[in-house]
Protein backbone atom coordinates (compact mmCIF):
# COMPACT_ATOMS: atom_id res chain seq x y z
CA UNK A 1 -28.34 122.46 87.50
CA UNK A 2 -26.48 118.86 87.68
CA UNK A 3 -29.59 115.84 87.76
CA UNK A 4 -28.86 113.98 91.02
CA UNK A 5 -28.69 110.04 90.06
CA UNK A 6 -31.25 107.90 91.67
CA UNK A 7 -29.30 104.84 91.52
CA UNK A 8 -25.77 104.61 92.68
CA UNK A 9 -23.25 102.18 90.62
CA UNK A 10 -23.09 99.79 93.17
CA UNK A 11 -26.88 99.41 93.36
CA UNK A 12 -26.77 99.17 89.83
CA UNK A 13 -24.44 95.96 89.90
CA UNK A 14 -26.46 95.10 93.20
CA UNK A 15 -30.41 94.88 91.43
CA UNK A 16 -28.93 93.40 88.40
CA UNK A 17 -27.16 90.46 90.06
CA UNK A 18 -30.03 90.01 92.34
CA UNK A 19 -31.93 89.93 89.03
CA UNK A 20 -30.32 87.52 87.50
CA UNK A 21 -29.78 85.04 90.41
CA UNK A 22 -33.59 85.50 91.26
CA UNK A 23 -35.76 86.60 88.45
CA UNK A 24 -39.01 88.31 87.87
CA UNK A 25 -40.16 86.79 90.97
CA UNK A 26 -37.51 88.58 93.50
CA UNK A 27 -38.49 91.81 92.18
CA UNK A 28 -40.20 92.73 96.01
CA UNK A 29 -37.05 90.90 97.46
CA UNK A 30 -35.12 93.53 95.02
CA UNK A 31 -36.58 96.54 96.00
CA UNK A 32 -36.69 95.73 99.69
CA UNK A 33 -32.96 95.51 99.78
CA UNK A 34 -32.04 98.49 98.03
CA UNK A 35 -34.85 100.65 99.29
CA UNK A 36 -36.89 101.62 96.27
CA UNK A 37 -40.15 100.45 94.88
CA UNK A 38 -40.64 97.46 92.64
CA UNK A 39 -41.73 100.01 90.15
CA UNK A 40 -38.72 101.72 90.30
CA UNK A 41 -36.22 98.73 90.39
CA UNK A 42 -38.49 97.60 87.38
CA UNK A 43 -37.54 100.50 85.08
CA UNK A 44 -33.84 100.41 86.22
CA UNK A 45 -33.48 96.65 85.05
CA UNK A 46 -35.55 98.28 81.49
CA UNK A 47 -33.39 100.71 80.81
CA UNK A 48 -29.96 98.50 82.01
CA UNK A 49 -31.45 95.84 79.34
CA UNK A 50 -31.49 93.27 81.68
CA UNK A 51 -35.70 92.84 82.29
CA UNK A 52 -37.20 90.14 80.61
CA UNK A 53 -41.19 90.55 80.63
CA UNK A 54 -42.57 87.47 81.88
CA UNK A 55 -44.48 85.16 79.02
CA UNK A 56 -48.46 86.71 79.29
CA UNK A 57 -48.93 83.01 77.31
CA UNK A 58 -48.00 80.96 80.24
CA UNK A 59 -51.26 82.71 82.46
CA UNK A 60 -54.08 81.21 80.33
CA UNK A 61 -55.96 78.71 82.08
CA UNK A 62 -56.08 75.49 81.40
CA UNK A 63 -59.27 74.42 79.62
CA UNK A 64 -60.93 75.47 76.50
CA UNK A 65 -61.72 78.96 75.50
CA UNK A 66 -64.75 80.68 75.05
CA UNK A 67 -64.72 80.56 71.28
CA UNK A 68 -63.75 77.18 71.37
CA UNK A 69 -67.13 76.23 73.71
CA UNK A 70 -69.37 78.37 71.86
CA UNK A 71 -68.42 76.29 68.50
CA UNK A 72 -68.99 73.12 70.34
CA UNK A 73 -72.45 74.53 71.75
CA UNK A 74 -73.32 75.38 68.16
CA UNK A 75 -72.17 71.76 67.27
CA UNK A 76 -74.74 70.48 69.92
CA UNK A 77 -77.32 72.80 69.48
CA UNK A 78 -77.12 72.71 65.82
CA UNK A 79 -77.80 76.24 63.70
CA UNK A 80 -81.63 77.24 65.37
CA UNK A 81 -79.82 79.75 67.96
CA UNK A 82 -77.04 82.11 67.04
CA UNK A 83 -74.44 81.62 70.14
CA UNK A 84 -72.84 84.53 69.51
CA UNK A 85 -75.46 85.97 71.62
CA UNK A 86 -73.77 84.30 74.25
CA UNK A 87 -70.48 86.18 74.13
CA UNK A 88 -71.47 87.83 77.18
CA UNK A 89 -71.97 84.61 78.88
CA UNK A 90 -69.21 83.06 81.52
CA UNK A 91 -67.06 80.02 80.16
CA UNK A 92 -68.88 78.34 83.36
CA UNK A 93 -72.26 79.10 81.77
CA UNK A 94 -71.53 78.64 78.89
CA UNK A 95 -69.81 74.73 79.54
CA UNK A 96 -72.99 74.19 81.83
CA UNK A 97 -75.59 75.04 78.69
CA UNK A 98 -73.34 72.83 76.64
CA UNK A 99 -73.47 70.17 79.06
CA UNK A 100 -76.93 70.45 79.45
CA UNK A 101 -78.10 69.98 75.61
CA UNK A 102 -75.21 67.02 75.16
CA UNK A 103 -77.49 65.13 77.75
C-alpha cells in the first residue's frame, strides 16, 4: 500500500518561501494559506531543514533573577535567616522584603 504525501511539491516550495520571507512569526499566516495546522507546517519546515527555533534567551524578563535578589537580600539581611527558604517566594516578594530591610 503506496503512503499518500501530505504535502504536495508546490506547497513545499510555497511554506518554505513564505518561511523565509516571514519567519517564525508567519507561521499562522503559513498554515492559513496552505490549509494545515501550524503544527503541521512546523514539522514540514523541521524535516525540509529550513526551521530555525526561536532564541528561548531573548524571553527572559528584564530585571534581576531570583537568585540574584535572594543574594542581595542575604547581603541586606546579613547571615541570621537562611533565604533559601524563600525559593518559593515571588521575585515581587521577594524585591518587596529586600526593599523593605534596605530602608
Amino acid at each position: 500500500m503506496a503512503k499518500t504525501a501530505n504535502y504536495t511539491d508546490d506547497q513545499v516550495t510555497q511554506i518554505t518561501d513564505l518561511y523565509t520571507e516571514l519567519g517564525n512569526d508567519g507561521l499562522d499566516q503559513i498554515a492559513n494559506t496552505v490549509g494545515k495546522t501550524v503544527r503541521s507546517v512546523r514539522a514540514k519546515l523541521v524535516r525540509e531543514g529550513a526551521y530555525v527555533a526561536p532564541d528561548k534567551s531573548t524571553t527572559r524578563r528584564d530585571g534581576p533573577t531570583k537568585k540574584e535578589l535572594l543574594r542581595e537580600l542575604e547581603g541586606v539581611i546579613g547571615t541570621d535567616i537562611e533565604v533559601s527558604n524563600f525559593m518559593g517566594a515571588t521575585k515581587n516578594g521577594i524585591q518587596y522584603l529586600v526593599n523593605t530591610f534596605r530602608s
